[in-house]
C-alpha atoms as a PDB file:
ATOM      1  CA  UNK A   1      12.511 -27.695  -5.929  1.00  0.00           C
ATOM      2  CA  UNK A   2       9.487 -25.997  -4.981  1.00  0.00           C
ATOM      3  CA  UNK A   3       7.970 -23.918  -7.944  1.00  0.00           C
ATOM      4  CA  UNK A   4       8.120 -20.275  -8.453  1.00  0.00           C
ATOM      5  CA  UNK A   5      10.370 -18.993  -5.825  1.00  0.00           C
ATOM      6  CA  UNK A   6       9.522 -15.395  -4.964  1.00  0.00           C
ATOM      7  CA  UNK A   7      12.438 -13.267  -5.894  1.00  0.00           C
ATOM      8  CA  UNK A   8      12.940  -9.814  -4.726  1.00  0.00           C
ATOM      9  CA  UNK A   9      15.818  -6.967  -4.001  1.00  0.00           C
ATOM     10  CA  UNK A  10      16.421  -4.033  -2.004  1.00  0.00           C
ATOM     11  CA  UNK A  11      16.992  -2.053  -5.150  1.00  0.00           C
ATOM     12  CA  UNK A  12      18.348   1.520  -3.152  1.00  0.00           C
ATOM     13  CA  UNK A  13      21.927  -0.735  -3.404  1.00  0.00           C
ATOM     14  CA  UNK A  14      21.173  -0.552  -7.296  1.00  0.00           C
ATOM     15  CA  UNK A  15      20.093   3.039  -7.432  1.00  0.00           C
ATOM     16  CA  UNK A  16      18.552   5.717  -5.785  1.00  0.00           C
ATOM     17  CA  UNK A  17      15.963   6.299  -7.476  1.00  0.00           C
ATOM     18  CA  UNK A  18      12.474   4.273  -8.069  1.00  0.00           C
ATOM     19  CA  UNK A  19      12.148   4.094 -11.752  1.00  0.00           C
ATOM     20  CA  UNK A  20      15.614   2.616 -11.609  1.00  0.00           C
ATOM     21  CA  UNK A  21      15.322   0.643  -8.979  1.00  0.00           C
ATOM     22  CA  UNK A  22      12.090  -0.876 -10.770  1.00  0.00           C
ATOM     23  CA  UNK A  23      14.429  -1.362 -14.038  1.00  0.00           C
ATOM     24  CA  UNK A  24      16.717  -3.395 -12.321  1.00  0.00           C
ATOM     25  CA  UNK A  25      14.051  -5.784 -11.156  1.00  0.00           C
ATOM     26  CA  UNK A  26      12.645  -5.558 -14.789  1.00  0.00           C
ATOM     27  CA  UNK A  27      15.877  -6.842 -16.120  1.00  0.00           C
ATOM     28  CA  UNK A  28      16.014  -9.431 -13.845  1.00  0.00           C
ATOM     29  CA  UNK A  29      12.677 -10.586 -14.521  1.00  0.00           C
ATOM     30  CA  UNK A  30      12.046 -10.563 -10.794  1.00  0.00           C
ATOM     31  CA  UNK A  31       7.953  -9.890  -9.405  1.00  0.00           C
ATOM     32  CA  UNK A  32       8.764  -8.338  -6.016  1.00  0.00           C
ATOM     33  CA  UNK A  33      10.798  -5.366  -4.092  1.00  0.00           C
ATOM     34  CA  UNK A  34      11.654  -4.683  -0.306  1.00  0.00           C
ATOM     35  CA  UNK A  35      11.148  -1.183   0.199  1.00  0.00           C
ATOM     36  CA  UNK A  36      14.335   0.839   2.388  1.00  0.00           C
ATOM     37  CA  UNK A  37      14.723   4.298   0.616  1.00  0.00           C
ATOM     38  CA  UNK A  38      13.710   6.164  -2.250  1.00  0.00           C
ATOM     39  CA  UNK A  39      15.657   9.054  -3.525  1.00  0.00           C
ATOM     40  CA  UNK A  40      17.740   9.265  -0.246  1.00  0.00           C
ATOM     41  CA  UNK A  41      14.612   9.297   2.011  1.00  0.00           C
ATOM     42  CA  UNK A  42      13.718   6.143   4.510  1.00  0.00           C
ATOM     43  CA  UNK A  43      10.268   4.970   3.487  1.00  0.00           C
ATOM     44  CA  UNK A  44       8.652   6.287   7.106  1.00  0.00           C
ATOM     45  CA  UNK A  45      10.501   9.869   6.082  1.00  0.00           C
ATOM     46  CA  UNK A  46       8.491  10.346   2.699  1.00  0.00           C
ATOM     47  CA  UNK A  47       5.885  12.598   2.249  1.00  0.00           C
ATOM     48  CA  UNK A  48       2.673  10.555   2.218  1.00  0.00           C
ATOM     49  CA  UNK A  49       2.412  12.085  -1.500  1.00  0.00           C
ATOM     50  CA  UNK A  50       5.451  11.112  -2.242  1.00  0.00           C
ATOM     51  CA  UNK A  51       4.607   7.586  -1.106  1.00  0.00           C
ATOM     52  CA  UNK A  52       1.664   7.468  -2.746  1.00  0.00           C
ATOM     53  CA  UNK A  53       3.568   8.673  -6.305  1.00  0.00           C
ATOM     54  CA  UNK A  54       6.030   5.573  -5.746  1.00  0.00           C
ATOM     55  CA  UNK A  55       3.234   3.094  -4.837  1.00  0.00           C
ATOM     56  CA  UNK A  56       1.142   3.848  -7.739  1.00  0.00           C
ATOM     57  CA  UNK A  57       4.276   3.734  -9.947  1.00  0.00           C
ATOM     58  CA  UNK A  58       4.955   0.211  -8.367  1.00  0.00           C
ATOM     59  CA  UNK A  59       2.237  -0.999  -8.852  1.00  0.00           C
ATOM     60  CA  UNK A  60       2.190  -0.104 -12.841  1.00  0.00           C
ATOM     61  CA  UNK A  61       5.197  -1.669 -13.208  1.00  0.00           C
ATOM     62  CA  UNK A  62       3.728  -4.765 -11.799  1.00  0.00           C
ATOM     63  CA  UNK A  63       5.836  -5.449  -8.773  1.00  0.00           C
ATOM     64  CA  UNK A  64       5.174  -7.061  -5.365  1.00  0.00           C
ATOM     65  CA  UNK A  65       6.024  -5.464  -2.096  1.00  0.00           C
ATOM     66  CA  UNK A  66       7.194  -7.924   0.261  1.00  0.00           C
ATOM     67  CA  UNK A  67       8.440  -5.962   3.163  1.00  0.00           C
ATOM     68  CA  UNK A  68       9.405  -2.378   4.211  1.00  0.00           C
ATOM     69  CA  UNK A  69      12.559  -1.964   6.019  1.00  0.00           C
ATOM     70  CA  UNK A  70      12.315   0.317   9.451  1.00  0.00           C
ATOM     71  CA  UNK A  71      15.050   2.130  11.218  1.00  0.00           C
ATOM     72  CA  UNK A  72      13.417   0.420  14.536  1.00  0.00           C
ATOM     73  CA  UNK A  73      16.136  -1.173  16.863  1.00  0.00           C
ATOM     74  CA  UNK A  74      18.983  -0.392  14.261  1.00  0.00           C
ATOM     75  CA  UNK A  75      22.775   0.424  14.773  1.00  0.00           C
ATOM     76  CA  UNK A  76      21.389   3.837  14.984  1.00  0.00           C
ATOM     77  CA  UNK A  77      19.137   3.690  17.465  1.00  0.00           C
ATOM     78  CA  UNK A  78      20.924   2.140  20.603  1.00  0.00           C
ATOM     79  CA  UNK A  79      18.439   1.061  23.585  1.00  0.00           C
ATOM     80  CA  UNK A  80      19.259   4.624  24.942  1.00  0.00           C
ATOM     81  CA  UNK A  81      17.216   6.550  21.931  1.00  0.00           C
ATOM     82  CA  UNK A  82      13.565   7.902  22.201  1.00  0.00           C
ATOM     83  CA  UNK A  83      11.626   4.825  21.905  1.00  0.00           C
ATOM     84  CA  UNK A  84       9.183   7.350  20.713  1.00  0.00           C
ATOM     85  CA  UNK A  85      10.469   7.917  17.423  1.00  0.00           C
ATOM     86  CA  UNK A  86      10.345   3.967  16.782  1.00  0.00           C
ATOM     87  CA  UNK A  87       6.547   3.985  17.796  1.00  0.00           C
ATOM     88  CA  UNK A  88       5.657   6.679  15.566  1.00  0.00           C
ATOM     89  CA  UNK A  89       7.436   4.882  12.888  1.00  0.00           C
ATOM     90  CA  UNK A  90       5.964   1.803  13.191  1.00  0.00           C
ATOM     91  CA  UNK A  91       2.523   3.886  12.939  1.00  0.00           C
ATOM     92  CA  UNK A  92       3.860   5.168   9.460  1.00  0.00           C
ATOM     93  CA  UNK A  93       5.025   1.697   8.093  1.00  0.00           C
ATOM     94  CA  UNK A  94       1.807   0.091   9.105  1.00  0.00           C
ATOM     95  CA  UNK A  95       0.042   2.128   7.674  1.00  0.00           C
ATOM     96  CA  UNK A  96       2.047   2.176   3.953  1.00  0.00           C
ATOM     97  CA  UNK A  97       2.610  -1.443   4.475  1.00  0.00           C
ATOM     98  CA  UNK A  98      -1.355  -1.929   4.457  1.00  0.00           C
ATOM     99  CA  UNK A  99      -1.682   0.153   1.661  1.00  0.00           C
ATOM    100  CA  UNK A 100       0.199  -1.562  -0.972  1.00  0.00           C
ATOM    101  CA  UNK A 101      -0.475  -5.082   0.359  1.00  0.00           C
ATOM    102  CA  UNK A 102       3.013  -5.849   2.237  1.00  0.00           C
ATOM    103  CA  UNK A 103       3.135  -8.174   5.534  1.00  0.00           C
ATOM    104  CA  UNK A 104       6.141  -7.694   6.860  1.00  0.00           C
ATOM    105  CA  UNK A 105       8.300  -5.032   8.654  1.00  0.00           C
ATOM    106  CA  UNK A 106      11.946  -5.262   9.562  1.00  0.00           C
ATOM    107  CA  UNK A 107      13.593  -4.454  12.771  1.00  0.00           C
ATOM    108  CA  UNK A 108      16.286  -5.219  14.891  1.00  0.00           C
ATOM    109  CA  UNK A 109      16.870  -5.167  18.299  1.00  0.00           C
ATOM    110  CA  UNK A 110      18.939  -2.227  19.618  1.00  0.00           C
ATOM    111  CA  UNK A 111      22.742  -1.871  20.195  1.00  0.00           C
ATOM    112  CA  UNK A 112      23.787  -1.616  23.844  1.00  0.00           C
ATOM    113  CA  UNK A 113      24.766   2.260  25.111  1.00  0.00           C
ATOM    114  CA  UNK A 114      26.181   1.736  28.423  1.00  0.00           C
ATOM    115  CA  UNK A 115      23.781  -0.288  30.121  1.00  0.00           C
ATOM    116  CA  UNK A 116      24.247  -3.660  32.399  1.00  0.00           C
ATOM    117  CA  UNK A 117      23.287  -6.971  29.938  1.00  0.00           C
ATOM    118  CA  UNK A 118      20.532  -7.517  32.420  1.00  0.00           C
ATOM    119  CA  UNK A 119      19.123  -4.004  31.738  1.00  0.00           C
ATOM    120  CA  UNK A 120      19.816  -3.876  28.029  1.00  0.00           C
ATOM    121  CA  UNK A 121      17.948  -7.303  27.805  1.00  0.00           C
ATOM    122  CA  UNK A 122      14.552  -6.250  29.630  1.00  0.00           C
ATOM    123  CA  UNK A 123      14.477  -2.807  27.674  1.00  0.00           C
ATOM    124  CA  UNK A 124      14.819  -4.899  24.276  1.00  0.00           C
ATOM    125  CA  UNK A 125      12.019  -7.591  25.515  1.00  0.00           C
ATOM    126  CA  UNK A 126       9.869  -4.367  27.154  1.00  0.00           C
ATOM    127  CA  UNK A 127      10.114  -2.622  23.715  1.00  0.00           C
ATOM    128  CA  UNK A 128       9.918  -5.389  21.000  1.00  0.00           C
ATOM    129  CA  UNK A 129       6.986  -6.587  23.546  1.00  0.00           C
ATOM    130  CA  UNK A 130       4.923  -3.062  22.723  1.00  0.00           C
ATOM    131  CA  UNK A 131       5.757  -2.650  19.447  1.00  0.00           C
ATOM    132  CA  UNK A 132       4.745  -6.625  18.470  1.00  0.00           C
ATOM    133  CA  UNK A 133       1.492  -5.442  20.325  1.00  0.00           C
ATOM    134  CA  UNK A 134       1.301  -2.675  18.313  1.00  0.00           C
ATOM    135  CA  UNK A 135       2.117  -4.360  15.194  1.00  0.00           C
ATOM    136  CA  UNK A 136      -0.360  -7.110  15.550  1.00  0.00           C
ATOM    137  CA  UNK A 137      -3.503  -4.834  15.973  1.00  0.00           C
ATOM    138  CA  UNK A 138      -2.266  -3.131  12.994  1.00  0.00           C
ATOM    139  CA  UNK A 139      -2.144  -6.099  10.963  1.00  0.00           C
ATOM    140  CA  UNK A 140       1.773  -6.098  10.185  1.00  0.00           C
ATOM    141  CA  UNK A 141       4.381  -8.665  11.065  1.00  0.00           C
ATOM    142  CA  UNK A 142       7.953  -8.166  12.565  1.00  0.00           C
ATOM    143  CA  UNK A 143      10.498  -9.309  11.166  1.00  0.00           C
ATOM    144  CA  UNK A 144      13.778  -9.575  13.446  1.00  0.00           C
ATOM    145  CA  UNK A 145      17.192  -9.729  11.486  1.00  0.00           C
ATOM    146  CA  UNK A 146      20.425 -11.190  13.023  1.00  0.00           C
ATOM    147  CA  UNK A 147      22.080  -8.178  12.600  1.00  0.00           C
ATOM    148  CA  UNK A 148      22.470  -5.514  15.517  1.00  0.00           C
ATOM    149  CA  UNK A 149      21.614  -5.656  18.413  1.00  0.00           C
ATOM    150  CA  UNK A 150      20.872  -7.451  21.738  1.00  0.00           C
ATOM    151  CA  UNK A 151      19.596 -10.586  19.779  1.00  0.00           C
ATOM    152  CA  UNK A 152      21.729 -10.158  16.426  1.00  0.00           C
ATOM    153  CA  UNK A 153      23.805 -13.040  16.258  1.00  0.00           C
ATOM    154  CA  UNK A 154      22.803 -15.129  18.991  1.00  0.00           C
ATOM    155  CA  UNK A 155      20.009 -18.107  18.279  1.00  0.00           C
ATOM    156  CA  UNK A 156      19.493 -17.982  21.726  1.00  0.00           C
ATOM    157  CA  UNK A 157      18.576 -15.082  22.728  1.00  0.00           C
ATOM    158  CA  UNK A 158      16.326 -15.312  19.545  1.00  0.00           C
ATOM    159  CA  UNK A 159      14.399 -17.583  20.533  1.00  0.00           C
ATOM    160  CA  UNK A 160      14.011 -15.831  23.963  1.00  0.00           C
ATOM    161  CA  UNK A 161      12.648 -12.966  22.709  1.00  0.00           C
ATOM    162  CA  UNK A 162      10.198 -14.937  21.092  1.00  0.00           C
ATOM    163  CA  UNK A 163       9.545 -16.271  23.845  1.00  0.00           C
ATOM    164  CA  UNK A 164       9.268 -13.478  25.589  1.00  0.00           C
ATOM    165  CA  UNK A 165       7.541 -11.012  23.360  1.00  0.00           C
ATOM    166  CA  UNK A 166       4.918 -14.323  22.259  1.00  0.00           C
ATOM    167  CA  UNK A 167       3.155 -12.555  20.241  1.00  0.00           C
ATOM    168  CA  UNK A 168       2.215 -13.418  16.626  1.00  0.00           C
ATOM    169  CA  UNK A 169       3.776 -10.186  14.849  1.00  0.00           C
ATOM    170  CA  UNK A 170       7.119 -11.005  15.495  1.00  0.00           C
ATOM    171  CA  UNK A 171       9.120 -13.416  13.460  1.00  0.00           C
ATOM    172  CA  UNK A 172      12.785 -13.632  12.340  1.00  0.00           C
ATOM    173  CA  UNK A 173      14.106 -12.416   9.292  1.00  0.00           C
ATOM    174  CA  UNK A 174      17.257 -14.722   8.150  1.00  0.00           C
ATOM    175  CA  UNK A 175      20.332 -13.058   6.618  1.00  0.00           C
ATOM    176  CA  UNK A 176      22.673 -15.357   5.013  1.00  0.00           C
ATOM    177  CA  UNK A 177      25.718 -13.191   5.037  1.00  0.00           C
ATOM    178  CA  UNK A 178      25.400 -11.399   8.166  1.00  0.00           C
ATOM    179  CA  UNK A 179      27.446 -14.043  10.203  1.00  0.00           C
ATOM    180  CA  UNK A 180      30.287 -14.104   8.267  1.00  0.00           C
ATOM    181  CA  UNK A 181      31.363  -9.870   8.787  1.00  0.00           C
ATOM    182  CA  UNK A 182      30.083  -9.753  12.338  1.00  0.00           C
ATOM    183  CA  UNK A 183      32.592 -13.215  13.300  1.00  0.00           C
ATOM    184  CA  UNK A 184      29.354 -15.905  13.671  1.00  0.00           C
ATOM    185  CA  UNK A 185      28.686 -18.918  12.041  1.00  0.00           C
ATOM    186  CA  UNK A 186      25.105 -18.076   9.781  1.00  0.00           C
ATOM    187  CA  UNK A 187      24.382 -21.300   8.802  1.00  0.00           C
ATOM    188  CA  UNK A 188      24.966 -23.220  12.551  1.00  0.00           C
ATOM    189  CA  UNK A 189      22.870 -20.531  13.749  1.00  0.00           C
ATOM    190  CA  UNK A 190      20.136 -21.038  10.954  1.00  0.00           C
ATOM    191  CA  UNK A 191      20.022 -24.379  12.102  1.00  0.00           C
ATOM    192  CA  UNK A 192      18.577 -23.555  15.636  1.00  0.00           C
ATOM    193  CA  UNK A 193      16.101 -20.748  14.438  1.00  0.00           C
ATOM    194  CA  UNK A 194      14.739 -22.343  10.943  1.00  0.00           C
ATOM    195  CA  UNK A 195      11.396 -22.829  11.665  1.00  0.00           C
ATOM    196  CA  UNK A 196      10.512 -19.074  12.508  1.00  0.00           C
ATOM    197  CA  UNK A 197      12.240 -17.571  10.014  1.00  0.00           C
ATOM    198  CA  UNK A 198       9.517 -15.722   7.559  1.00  0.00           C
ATOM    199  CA  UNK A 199      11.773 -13.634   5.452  1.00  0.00           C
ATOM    200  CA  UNK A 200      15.172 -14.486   3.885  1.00  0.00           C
ATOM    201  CA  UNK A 201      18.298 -11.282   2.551  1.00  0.00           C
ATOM    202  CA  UNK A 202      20.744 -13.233   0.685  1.00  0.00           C
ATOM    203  CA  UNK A 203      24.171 -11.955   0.423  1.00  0.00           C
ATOM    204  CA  UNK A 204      27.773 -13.237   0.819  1.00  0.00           C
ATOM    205  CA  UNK A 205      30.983 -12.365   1.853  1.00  0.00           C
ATOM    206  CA  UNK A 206      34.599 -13.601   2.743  1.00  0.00           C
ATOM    207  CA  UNK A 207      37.664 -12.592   5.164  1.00  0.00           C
ATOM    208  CA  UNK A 208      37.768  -9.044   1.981  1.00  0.00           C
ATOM    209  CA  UNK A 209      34.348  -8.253   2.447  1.00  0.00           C
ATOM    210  CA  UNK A 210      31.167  -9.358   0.738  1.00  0.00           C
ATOM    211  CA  UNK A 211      31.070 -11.530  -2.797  1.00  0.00           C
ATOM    212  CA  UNK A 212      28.587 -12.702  -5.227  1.00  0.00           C
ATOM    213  CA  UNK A 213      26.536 -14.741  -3.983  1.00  0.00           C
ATOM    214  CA  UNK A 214      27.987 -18.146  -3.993  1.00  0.00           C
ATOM    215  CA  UNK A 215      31.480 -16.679  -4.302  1.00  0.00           C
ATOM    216  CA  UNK A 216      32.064 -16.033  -0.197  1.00  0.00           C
ATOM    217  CA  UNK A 217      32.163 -18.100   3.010  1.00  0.00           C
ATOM    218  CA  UNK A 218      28.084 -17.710   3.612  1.00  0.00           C
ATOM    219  CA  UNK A 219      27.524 -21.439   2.819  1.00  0.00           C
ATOM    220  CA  UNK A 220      24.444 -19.562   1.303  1.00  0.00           C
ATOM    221  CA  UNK A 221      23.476 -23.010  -0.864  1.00  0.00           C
ATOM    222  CA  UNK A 222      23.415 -24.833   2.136  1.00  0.00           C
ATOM    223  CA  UNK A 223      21.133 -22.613   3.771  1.00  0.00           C
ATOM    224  CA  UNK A 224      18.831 -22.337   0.931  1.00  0.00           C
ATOM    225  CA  UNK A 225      18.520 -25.945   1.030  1.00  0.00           C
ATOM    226  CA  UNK A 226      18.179 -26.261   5.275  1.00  0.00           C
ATOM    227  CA  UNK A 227      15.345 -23.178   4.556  1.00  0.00           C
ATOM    228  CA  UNK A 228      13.648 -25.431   1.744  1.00  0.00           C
ATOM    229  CA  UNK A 229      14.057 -28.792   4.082  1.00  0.00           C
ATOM    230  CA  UNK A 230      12.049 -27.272   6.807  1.00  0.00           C
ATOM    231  CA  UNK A 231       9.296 -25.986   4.246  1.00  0.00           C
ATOM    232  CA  UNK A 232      10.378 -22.568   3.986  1.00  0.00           C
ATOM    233  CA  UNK A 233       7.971 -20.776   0.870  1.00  0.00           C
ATOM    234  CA  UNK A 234       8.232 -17.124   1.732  1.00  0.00           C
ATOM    235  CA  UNK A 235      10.726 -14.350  -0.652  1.00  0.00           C
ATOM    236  CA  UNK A 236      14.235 -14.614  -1.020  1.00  0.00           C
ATOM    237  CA  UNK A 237      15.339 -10.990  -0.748  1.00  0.00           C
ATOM    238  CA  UNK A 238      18.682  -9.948  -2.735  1.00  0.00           C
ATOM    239  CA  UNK A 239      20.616  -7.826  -0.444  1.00  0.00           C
ATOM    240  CA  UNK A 240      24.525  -7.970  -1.707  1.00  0.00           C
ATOM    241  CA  UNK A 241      25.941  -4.674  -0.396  1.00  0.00           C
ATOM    242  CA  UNK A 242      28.577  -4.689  -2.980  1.00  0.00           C
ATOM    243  CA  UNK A 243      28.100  -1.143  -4.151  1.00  0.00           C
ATOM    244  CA  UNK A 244      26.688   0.575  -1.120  1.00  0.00           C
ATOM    245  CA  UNK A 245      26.959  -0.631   2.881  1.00  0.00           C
ATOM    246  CA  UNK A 246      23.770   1.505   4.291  1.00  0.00           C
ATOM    247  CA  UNK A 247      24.733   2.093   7.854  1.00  0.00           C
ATOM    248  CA  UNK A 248      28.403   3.332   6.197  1.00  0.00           C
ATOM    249  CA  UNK A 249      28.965   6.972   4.359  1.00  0.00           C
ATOM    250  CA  UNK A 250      29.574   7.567   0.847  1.00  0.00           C
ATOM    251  CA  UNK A 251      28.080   7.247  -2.806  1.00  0.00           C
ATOM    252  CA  UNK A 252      27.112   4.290  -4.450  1.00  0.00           C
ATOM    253  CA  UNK A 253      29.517   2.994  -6.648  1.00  0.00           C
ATOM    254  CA  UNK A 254      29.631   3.669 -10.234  1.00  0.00           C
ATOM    255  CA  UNK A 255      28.705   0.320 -11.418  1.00  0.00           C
ATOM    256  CA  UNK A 256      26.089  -0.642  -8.579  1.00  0.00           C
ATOM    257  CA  UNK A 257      23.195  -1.832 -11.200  1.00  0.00           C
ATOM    258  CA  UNK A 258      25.639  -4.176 -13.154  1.00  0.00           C
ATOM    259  CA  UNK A 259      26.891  -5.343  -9.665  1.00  0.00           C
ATOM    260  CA  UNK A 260      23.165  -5.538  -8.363  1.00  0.00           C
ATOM    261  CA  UNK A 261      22.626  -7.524 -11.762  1.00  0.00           C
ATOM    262  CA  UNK A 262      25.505  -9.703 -11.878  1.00  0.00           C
ATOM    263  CA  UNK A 263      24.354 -10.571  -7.801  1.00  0.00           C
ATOM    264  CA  UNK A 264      21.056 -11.478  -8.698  1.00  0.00           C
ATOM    265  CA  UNK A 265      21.980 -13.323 -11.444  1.00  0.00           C
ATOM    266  CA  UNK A 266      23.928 -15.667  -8.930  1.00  0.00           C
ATOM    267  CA  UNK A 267      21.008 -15.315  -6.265  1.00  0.00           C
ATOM    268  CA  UNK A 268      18.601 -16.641  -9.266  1.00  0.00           C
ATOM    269  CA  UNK A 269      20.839 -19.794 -10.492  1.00  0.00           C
ATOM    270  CA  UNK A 270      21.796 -20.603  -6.133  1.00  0.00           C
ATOM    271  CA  UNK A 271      17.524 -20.934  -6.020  1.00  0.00           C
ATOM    272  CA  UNK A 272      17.730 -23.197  -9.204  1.00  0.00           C
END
């Protein structure tokens, strides 16, 4: 087993708040976080003093940013929105991103709204294409997740926009539990993209909804060991969504640190 895996969480399913969010991780005895809201408020929405209040208090409590998770592309953004509103929040992420020494930014590629599949696949490449442009002479990577979107659970049409976009700030970001709620098989499709994935969200789920991880029908041990086969060494990103589904309303649930706990106690002993 390769040494030291990088362990991390998106802590606003634990908590809304930072100092929370950063005890969680403390209990865990975990070095990293992937940034998606604080107090409510998307990363790109903060008040660049606000920002700056939670990256100095990050980086007293000694954690790692590995990635900050955009809005671009997402199940609220069909390929209909203002693409405008996705440049100027790349611009913002950059820009944080650089400042407290994180790589990556996640995306996705944009739900259909009515168009033909040949036009809703050249407005994803034509976007992804400017923004990876954008990204690179920023000095930020992409990160595409199988989620929603034009590419979101199709290896294929990964791999074409790769392809297509060919630039060097766009990668894949891997979610382990993502195939089994939106009816595809994660780890057959891991198999086809594993050697550009960057960035991994574990969760889990079953026919109920989603599990532990380890408890659901993820397979998530088998792709932590394909990821590892093909040399895989970046963060392995605790995402459960047992407490809180972000693209759903409502509160998080009562006991969402325990639950974020007891996940990433699972997460930790599927890496050993």
């Amino acid at each position: 087993m390769p040494a030291d895996p990088v362990l991390a969480g998106i802590t606003d399913e634990a908590a809304h708040d930072l100092a929370t969010q950063v005890r969680v991780l403390t209990a865990l005895g975990w070095p990293a976080i992937e940034l998606r809201t604080i107090d409510r408020l998307a990363v790109a929405d903060l008040t660049d003093d606000r920002f700056a209040a939670a990256a100095a208090a990050l980086a007293d409590s000694g954690l790692r940013v590995v990635c900050l998770d955009s809005r671009i592309g997402n199940w609220a953004r069909p390929i209909t929105a203002d693409f405008e509103q996705d440049l100027a929040e790349l611009d913002v992420l950059a820009r944080r991103a650089r400042s407290v020494g994180a790589r990556y930014l996640r995306i996705m590629s944009y739900p259909n709204d009515g168009l033909s599949g040949a036009e809703w696949r050249a407005g994803v490449v034509t976007r992804i294409r400017v923004l990876a442009r954008r990204a690179e002479a920023a000095g930020v990577t992409l990160l595409h997740e199988n989620c929603s979107g034009w590419a979101g659970d199709s290896a294929a049409r990964m791999l074409e926009l790769l392809d297509e976009v060919a630039s060097p700030a766009l990668k894949l970001l891997f979610d382990t539990g993502n195939g089994v709620v939106h009816g595809y098989d994660g780890f057959d499709l891991l198999g086809d993209i594993v050697g550009h994935v960057e960035h991994v969200h574990v969760k889990d789920a079953d026919a109920h909804g989603f599990t532990i991880p380890g408890e659901g029908a993820a397979r998530v041990a088998d792709c932590v060991k394909a990821l590892r086969a093909n040399g895989y060494r970046g963060a392995w990103s605790l995402e459960p969504h047992l407490a809180l589904r972000p693209h759903e309303p409502g509160e998080l649930a009562g006991d969402a640190v325990t639950s974020f706990i007891a996940a990433g106690r699972a997460m930790a002993e599927l890496l050993r």
